[in-house]
Protein backbone atom coordinates (compact mmCIF):
# COMPACT_ATOMS: atom_id res chain seq x y z
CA UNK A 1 55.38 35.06 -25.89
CA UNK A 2 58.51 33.87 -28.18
CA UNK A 3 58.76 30.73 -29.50
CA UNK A 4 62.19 29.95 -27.56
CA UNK A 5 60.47 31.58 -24.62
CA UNK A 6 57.71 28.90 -25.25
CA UNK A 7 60.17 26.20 -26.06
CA UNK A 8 62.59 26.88 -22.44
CA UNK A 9 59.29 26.65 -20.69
CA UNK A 10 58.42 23.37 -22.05
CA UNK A 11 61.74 22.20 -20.67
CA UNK A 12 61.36 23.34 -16.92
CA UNK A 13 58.03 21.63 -16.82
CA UNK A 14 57.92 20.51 -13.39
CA UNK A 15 56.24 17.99 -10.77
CA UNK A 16 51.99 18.60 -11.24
CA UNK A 17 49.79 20.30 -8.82
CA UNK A 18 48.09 18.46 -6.33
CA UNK A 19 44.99 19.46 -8.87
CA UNK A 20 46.44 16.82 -10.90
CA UNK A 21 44.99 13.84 -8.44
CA UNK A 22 41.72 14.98 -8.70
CA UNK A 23 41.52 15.46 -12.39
CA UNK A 24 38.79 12.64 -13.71
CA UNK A 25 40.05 9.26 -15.01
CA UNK A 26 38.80 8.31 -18.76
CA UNK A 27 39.24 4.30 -18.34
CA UNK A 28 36.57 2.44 -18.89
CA UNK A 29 34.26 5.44 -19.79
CA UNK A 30 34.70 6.00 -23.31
CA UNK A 31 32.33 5.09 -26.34
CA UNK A 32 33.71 3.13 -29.01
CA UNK A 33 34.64 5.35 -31.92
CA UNK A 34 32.19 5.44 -34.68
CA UNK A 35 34.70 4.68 -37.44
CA UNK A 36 35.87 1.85 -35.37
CA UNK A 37 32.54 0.69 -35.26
CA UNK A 38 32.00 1.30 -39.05
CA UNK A 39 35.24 -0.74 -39.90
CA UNK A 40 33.97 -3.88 -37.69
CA UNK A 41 30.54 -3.69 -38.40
CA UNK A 42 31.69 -3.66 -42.10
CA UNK A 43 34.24 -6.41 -41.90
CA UNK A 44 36.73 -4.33 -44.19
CA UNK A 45 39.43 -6.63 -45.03
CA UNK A 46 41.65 -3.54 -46.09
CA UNK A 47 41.83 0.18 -44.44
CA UNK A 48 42.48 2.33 -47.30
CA UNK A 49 42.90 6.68 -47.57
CA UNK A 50 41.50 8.14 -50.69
CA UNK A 51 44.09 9.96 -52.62
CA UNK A 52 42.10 13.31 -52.43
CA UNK A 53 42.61 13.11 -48.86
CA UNK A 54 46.45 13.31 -49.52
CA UNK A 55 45.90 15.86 -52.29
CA UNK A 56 42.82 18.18 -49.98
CA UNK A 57 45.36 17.86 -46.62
CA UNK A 58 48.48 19.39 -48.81
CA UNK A 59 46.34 21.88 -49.96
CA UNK A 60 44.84 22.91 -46.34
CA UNK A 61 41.20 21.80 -47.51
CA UNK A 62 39.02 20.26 -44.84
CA UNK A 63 35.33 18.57 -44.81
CA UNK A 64 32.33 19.44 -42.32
CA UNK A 65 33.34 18.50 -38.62
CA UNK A 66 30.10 17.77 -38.58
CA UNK A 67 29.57 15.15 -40.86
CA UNK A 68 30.60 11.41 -40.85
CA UNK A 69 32.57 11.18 -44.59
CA UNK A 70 32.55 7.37 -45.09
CA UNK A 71 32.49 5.42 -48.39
CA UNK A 72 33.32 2.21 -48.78
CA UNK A 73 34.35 0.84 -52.75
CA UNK A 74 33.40 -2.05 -54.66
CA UNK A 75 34.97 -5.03 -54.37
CA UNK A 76 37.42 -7.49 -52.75
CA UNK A 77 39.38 -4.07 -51.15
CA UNK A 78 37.05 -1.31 -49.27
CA UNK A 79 38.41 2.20 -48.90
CA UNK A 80 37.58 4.50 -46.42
CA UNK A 81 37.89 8.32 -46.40
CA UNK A 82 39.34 10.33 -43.16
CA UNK A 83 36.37 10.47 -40.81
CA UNK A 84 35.27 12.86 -38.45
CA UNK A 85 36.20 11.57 -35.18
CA UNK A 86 35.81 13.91 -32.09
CA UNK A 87 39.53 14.24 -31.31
CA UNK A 88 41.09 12.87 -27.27
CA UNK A 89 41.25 15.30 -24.44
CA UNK A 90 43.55 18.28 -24.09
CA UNK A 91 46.97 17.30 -22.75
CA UNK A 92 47.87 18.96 -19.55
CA UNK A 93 51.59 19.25 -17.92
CA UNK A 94 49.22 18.23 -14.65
CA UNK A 95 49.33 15.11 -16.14
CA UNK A 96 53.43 14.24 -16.43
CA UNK A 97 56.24 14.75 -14.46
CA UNK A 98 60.03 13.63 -14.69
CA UNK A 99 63.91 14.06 -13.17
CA UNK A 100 66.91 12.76 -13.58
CA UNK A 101 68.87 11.48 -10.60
CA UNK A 102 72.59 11.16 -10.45
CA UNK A 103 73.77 7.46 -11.40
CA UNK A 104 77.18 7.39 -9.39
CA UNK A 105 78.32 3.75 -10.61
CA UNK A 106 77.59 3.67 -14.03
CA UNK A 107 77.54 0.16 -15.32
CA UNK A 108 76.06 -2.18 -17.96
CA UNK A 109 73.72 -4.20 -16.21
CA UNK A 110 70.65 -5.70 -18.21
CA UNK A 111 68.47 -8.73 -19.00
CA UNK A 112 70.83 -10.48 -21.44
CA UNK A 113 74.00 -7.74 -21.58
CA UNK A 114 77.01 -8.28 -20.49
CA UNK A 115 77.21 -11.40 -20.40
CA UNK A 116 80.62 -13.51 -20.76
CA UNK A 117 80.64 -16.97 -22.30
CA UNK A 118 81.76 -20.07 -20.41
CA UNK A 119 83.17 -22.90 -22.64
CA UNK A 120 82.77 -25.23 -19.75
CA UNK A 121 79.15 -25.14 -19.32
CA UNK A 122 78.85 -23.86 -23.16
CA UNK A 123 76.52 -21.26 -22.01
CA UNK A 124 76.42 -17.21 -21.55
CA UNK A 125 76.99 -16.00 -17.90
CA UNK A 126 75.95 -13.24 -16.45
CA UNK A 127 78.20 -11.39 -14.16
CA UNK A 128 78.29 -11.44 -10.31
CA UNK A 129 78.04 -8.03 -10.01
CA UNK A 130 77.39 -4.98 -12.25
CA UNK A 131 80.41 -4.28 -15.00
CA UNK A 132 81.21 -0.50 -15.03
CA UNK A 133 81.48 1.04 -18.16
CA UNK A 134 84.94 1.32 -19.58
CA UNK A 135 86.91 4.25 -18.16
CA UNK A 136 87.37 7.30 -19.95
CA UNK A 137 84.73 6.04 -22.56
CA UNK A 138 81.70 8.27 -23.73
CA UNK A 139 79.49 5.41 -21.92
CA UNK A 140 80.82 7.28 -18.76
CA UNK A 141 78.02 10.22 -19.51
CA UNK A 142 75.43 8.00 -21.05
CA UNK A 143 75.40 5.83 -18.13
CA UNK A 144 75.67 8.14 -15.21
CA UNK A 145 72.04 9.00 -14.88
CA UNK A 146 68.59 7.66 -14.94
CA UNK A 147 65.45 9.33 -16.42
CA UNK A 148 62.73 8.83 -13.56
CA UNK A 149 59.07 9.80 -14.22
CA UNK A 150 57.00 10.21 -10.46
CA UNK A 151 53.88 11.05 -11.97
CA UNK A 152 52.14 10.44 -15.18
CA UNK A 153 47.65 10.79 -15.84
CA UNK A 154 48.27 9.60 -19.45
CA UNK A 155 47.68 6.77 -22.02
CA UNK A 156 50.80 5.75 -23.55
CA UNK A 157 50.82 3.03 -26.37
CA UNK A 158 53.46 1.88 -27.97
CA UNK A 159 53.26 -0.16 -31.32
CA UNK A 160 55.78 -2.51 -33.17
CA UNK A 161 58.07 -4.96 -33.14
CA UNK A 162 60.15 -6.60 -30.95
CA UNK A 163 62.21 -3.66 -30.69
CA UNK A 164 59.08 -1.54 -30.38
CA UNK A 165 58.88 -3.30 -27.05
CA UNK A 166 62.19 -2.78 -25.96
CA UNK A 167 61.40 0.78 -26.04
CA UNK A 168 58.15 0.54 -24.30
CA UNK A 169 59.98 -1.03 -21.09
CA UNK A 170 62.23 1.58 -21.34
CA UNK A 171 59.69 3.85 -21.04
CA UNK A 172 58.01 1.35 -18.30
CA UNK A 173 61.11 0.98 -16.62
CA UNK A 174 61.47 4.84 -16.03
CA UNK A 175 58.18 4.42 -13.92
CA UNK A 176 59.91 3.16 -11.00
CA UNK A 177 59.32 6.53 -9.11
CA UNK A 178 55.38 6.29 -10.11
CA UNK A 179 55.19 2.33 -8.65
CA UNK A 180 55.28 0.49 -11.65
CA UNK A 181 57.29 -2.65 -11.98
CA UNK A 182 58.12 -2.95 -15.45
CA UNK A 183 60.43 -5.74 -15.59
CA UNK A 184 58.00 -8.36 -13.73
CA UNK A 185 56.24 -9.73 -16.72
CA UNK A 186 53.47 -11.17 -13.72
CA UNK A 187 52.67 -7.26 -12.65
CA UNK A 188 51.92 -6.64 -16.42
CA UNK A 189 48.22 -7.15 -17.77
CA UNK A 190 48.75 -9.76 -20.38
CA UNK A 191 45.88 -7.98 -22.35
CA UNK A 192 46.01 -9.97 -25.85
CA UNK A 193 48.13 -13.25 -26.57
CA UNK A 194 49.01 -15.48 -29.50
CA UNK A 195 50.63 -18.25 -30.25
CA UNK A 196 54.01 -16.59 -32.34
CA UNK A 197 55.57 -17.92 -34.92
CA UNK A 198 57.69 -20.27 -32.65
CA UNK A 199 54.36 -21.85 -31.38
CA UNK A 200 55.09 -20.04 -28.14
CA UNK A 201 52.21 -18.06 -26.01
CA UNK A 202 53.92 -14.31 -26.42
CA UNK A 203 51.91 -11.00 -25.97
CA UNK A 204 49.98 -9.03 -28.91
CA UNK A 205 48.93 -6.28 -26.69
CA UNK A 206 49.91 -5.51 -22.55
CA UNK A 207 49.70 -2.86 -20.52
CA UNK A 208 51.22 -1.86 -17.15
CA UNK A 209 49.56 0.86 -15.25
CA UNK A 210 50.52 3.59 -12.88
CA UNK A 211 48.97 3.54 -9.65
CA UNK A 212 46.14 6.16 -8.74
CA UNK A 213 47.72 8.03 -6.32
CA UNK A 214 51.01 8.56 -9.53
CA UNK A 215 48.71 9.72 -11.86
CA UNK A 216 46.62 6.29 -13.10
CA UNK A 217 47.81 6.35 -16.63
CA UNK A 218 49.67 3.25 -18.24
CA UNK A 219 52.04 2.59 -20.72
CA UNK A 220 51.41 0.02 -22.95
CA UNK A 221 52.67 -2.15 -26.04
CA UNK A 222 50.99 -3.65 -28.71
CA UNK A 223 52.54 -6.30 -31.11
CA UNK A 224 52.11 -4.94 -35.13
CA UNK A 225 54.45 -6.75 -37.98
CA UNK A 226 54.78 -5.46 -41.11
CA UNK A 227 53.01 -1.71 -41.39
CA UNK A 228 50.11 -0.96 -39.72
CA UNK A 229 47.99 -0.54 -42.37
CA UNK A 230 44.56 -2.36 -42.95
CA UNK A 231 45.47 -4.48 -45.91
CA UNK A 232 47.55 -6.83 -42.68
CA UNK A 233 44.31 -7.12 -40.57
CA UNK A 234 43.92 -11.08 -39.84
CA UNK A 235 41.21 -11.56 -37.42
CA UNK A 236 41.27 -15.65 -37.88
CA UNK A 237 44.26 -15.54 -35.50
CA UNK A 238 46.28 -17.42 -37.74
CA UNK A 239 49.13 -15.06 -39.07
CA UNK A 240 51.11 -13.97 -35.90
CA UNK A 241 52.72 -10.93 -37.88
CA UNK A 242 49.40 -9.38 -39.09
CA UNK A 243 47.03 -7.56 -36.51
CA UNK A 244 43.52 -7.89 -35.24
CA UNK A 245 42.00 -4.15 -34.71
CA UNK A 246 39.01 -6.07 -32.58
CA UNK A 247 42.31 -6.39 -30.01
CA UNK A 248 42.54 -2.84 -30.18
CA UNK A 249 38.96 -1.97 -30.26
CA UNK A 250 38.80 -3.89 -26.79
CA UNK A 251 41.87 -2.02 -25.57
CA UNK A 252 40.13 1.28 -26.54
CA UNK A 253 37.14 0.52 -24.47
CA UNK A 254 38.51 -0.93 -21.52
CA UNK A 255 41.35 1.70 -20.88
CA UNK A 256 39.81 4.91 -22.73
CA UNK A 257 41.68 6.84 -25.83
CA UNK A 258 44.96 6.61 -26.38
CA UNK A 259 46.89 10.05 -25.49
CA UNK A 260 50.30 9.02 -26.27
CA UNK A 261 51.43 6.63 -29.32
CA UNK A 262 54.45 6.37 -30.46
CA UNK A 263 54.83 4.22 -33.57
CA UNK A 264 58.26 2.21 -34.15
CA UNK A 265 58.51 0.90 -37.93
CA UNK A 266 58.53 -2.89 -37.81
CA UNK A 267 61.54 -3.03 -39.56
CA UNK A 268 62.31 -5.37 -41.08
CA UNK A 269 59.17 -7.56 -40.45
CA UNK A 270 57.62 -5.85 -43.52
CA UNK A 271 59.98 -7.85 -46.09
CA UNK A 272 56.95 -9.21 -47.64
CA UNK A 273 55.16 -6.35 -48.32
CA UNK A 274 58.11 -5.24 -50.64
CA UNK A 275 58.12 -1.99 -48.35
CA UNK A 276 62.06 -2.27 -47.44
CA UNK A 277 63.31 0.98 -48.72
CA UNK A 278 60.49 1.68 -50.39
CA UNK A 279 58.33 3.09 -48.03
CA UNK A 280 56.57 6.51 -49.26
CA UNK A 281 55.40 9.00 -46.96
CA UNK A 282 51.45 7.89 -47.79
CA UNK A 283 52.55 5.04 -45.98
CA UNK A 284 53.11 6.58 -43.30
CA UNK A 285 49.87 8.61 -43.54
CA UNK A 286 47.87 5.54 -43.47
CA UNK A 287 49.63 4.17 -40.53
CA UNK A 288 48.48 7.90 -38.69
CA UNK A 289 44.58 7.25 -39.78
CA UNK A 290 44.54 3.65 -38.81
CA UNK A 291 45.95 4.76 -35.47
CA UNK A 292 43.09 7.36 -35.67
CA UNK A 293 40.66 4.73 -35.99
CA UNK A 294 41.92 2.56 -33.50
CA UNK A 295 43.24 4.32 -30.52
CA UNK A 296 42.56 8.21 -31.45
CA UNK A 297 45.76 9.52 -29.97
CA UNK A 298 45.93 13.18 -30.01
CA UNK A 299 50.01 13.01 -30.34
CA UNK A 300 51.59 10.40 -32.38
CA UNK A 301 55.41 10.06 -32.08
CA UNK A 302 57.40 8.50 -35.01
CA UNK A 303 60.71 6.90 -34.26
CA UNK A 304 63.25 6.06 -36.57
CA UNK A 305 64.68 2.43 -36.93
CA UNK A 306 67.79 1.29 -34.96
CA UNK A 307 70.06 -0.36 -37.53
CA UNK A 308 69.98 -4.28 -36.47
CA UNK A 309 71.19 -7.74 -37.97
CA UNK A 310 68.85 -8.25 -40.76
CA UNK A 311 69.73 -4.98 -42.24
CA UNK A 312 73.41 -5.61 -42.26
CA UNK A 313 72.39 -8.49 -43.66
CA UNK A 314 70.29 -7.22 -46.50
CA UNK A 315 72.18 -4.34 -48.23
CA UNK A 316 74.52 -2.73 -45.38
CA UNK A 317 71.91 -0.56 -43.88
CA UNK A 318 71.19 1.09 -47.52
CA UNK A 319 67.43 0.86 -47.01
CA UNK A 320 66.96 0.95 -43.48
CA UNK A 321 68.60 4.60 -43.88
CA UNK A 322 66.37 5.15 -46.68
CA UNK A 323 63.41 4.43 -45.27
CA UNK A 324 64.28 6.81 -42.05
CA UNK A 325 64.71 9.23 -44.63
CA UNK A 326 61.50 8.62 -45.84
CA UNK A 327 59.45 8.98 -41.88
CA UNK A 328 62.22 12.32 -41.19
CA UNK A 329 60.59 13.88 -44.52
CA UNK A 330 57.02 13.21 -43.70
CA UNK A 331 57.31 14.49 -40.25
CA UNK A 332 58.48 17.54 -41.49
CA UNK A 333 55.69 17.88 -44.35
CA UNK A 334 52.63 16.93 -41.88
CA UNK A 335 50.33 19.38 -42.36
CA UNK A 336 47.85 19.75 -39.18
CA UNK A 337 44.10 19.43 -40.04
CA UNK A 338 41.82 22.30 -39.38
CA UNK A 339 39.58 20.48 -38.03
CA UNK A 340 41.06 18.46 -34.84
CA UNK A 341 38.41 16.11 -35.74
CA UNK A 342 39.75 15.08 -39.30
CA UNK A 343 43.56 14.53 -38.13
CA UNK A 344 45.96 13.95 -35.48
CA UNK A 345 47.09 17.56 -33.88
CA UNK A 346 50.17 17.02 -32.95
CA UNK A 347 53.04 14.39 -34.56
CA UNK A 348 56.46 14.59 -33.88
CA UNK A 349 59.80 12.77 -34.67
CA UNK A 350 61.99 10.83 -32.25
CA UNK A 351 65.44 10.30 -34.00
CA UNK A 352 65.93 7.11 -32.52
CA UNK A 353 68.20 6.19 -35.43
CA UNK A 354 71.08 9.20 -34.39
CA UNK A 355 70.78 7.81 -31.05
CA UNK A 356 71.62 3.97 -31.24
CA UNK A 357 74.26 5.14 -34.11
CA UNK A 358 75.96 7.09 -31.60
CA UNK A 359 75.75 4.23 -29.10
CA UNK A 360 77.61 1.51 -31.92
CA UNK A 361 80.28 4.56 -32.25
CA UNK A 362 81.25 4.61 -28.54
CA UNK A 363 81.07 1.13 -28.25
CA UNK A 364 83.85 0.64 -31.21
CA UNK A 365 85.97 3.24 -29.83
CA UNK A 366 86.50 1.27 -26.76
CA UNK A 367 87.46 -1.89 -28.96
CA UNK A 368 89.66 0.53 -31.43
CA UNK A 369 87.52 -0.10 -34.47
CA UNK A 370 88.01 2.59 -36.35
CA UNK A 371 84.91 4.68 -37.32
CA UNK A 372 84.76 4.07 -40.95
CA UNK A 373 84.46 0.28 -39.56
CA UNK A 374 82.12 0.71 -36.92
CA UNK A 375 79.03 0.05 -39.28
CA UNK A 376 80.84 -3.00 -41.11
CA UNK A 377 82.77 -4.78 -38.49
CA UNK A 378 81.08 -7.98 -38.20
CA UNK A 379 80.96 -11.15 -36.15
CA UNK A 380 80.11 -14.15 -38.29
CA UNK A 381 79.56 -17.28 -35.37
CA UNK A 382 80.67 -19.86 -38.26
CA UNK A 383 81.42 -22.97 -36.79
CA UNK A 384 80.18 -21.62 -33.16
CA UNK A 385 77.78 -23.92 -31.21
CA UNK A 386 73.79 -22.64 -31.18
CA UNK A 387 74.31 -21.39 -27.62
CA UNK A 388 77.79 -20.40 -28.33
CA UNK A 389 75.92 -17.99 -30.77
CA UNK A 390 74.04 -16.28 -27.73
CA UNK A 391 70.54 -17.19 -29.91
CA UNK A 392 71.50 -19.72 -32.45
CA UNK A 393 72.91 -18.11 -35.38
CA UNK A 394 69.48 -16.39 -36.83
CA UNK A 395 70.96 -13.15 -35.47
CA UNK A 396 74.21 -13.43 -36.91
CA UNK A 397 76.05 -12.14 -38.67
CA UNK A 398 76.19 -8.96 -36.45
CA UNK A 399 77.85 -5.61 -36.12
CA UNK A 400 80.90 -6.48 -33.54
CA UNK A 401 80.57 -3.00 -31.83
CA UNK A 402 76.43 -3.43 -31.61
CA UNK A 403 76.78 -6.66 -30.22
CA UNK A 404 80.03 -7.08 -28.18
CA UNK A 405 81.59 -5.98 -25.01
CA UNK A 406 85.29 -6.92 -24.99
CA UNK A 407 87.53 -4.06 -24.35
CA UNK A 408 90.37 -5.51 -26.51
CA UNK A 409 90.68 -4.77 -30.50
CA UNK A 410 89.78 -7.26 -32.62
CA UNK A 411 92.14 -10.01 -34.06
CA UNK A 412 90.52 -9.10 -37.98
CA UNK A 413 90.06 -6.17 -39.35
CA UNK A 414 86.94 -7.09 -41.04
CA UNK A 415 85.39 -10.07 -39.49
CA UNK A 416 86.06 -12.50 -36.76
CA UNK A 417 84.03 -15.38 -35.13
CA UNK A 418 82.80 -14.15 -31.62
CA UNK A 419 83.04 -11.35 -29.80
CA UNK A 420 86.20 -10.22 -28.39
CA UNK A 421 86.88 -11.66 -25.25
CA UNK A 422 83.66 -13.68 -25.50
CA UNK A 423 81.69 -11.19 -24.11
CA UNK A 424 78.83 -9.57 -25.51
CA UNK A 425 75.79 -7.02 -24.74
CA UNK A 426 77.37 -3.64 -23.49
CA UNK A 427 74.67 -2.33 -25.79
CA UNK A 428 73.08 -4.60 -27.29
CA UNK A 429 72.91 -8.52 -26.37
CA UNK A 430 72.39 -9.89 -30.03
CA UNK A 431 72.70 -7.25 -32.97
CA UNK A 432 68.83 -6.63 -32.93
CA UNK A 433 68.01 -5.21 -29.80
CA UNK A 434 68.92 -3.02 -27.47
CA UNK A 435 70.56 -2.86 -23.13
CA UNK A 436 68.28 -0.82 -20.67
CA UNK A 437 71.63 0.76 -18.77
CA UNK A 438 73.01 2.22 -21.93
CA UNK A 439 69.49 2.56 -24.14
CA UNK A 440 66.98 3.20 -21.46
CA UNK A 441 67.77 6.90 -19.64
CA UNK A 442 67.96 8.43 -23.27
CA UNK A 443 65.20 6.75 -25.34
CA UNK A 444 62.69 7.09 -22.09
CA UNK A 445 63.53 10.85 -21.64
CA UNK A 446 62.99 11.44 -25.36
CA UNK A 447 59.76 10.32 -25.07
CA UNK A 448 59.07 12.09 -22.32
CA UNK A 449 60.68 15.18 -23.50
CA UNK A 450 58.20 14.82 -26.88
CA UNK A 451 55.67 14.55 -25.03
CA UNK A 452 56.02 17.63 -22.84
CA UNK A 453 56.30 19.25 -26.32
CA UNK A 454 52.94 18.09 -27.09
CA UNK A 455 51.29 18.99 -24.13
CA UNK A 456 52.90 22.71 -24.32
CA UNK A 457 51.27 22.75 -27.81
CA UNK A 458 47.69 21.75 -26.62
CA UNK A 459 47.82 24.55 -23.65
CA UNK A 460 49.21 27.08 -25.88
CA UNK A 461 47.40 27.15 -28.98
CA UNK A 462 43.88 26.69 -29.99
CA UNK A 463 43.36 23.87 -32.44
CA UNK A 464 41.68 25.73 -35.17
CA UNK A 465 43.27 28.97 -35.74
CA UNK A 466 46.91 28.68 -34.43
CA UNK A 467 48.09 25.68 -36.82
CA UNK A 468 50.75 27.25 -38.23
CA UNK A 469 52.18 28.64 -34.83
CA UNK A 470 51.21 25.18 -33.74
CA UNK A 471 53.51 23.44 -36.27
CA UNK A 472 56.55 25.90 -36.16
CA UNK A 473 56.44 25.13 -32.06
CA UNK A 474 56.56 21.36 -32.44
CA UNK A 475 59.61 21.22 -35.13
CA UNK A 476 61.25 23.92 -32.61
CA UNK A 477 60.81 21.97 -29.46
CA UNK A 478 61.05 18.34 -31.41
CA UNK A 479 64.75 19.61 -32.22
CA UNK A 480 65.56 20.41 -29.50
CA UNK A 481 64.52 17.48 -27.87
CA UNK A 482 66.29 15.48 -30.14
CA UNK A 483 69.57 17.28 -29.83
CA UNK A 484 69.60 16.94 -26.03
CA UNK A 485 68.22 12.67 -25.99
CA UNK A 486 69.01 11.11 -29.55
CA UNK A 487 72.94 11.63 -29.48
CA UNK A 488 75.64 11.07 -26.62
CA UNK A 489 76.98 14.61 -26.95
CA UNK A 490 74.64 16.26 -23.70
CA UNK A 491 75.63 15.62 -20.30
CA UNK A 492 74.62 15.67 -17.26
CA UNK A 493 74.33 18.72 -14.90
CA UNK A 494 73.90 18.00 -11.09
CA UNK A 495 71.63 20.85 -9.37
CA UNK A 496 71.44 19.45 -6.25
CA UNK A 497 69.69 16.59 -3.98
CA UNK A 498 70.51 13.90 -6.64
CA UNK A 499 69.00 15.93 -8.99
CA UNK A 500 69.76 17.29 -12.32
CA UNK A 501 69.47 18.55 -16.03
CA UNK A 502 71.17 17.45 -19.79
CA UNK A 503 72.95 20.50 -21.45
CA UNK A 504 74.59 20.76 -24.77
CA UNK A 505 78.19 21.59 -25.12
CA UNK A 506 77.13 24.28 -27.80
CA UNK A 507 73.78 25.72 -25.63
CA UNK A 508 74.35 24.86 -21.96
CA UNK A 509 71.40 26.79 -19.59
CA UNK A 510 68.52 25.12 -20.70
CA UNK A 511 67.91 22.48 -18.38
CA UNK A 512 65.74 19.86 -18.82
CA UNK A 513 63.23 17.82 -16.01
């Protein structure tokens, strides 16, 4: 079979056999992992890789899969080779299903977007009714569908910031088919809380599940600052941005592996680790073998950061740009173990960067910012009131054409006060994160369209002898994926009964679930 045979076929996955009902569940059945158990037992205040690792997994070299390769140093730091840990189950397309359905009234509607400012009651209102998109604006195809998934058997986890959460109720939110109420914070299991750094209760780790009869699966979040490396571990409770891997240890044993994580850099929480555009792609390596440790996900999606306030801020997006750079490059180098039990099989890049730039691009053309503006425009909220300033004024300043939702141009050509019009969130309600109506159909379906990639890879090849057919697959179909969820340029293709497909302008015929 060709690879673009192989690749087509991963698109036209389809609804799962009624087999896929009967297939076991793996909640509450699985053993802790033994390195987990060696890292609490052990009380490592650090997770650390070796360098040989990096320098044996360039050079294909691979232990025993027999053999548990732990050694722990002397001293205040421990380090801990890659460990042989039996890798999660097989993914199966029984185990995930998807459509898109036609969106006739496209609109803006969201928690927080579009929302128009009141000087009377000096407060943000939201609308009576839903706003359509602007006419004849690019929003008109980006908004015109929804990315449903009716059925889904797997584990999904995602980790990071606030943003990082945003994405996982998009992902939750596209469950609506499978019974899961996403947006209900009660229907949620509030699985791990702290009190944040505002001394509010807020959620370290939930999870909302899909009923039995869609699948029984779940996606979840969990709440990691900084990088997720082992040298941020605080188990006393009292540092809300570091993590506690007991929390995920407990997750792990209540719920089973983790099939599905997808890993948003906490950008820019890390600003104390001195990590803003200087993360190196060991970084990123560590973050895959804590993960490992933790969760043992099979398939671990990267996603690249969404520009936001504080990098505007910082040095115009120099470093956040960098740093994608950085996670782009060691995607592309990831060199699959031998052994599934010394590595992650299958990791993949979501270009979530392309996608939100593309979003700040169609949002300026309907306010006639010019393009070499769109990424410098700014609203400053000097002299505004805190509610005036939607969330005080820690988010500001902010890119106008992330942030507001006038139709007019603006009255500088560099900076003004508040949004035009006083109205704000057509894509994003503050300059940090990010509208379900315009965000939600594509980053869900990229996701989903990853994953699909990965579970074509685990019934296609066998995990020790087809790595390298393995690896050219999942660039192929990651690509591709990417070119028809992480831009605005696809559209959607009606086939009938509500249903439909994205194509490309420049490769129409390959439809998508």
């Amino acid at each position: 079979v060709s690879m673009e045979t192989l690749v087509k076929a991963t698109m036209e996955q389809r609804k799962p056999t009624a087999a896929a009902a009967a297939a076991p569940s793996r909640r509450r059945n699985r053993a802790t992992l033994q390195a987990t158990s060696a890292l609490l037992l052990c009380g490592a205040a650090v997770l650390g890789i070796n360098e040989s690792y990096y320098k044996s997994r360039s050079s294909g070299s691979s232990a025993s899969s027999s053999q548990n390769d732990q050694s722990v140093s002397v001293g205040t730091l421990r380090s801990l080779k890659v460990e042989t840990i039996e890798p999660g189950r097989k993914l199966h397309s029984n185990f995930l299903s998807s459509h898109l359905q036609y969106n006739p009234f496209p609109n803006t509607q969201g928690k927080q977007c579009e929302t128009h400012y009141s000087p009377k009651h000096d407060e943000w209102i939201d609308p009576p009714k839903p706003v359509p998109v602007p006419p004849n604006s690019k929003f008109a195809r980006n908004n015109n569908f929804h990315n449903l998934v009716d059925y889904n058997g797997l584990n999904v986890l995602i980790v990071g910031d606030s943003v990082g959460e945003n994405m996982a109720l998009f992902l939750a939110n596209a469950h609506r088919d499978a019974g899961m109420d996403s947006m209900a914070i009660g229907n949620r299991i509030h699985f791990a809380s702290e009190s944040n750094l505002e001394g509010k209760t807020q959620d370290k780790i939930w999870v909302n599940e899909v009923p039995k009869d869609c699948g029984g699966g779940y996606v979840a979040f969990g709440r990691v600052l900084r990088l997720w490396h082992g040298d941020e571990i605080d188990r006393t409770h009292e540092d809300f941005v570091k993590w506690d891997p007991i929390m995920f240890d407990s997750l792990k044993r209540e719920y089973g592996d983790v099939d599905v994580l997808v890993y948003r850099t906490p950008w820019p929480w890390m600003t104390k680790t001195g990590k803003l555009g200087n993360i190196v792609e060991d970084d990123y390596a560590r973050v895959l073998e804590v993960a490992r440790r933790m969760v043992n996900p099979r398939t671990v999606i990267f996603a690249t950061s969404a520009i936001n306030n504080n990098a505007l801020k910082m040095d115009g997006f120099a470093s956040l740009r960098k740093d994608n750079e950085v996670l782009r490059q060691f995607v592309a180098n990831y060199k699959i173990p031998y052994y599934p039990s010394r590595g992650v099989q299958n990791v993949l890049l979501m270009d979530w960067e392309k996608l939100t730039d593309a979003l700040v691009l169609a949002n300026a053309e309907t306010m006639n910012i010019p393009p070499d503006m769109a990424f410098k425009h700014q609203v400053s909220c000097e002299g505004l009131s805190k509610r005036h300033a939607f969330t005080g004024t820690r988010y500001c300043p902010h890119l106008t054409a992330m942030a507001c939702a006038g139709n007019r141009s603006p009255n500088h050509p560099e900076t003004i006060q508040t949004c035009v019009e006083d109205k704000r969130g057509r894509i994003s309600p503050d300059g940090m994160h990010w509208c379900s109506a315009t965000t939600q159909p594509r980053t869900a379906g990229g996701i989903v369209c990853l994953t699909k990639c990965a579970i074509t890879a685990d019934m296609s090849f066998e995990d020790d002898d087809d790595r390298k057919q393995r690896s050219i697959y999942l660039r192929e179909c990651q690509d591709r994926c990417n070119a028809l969820w992480m831009n605005l340029d696809s559209y959607y293709v009606g086939e009938g009964g509500n249903r439909g497909h994205l194509e490309l302008p420049t490769a129409p015929g390959m439809p998508l679930p």
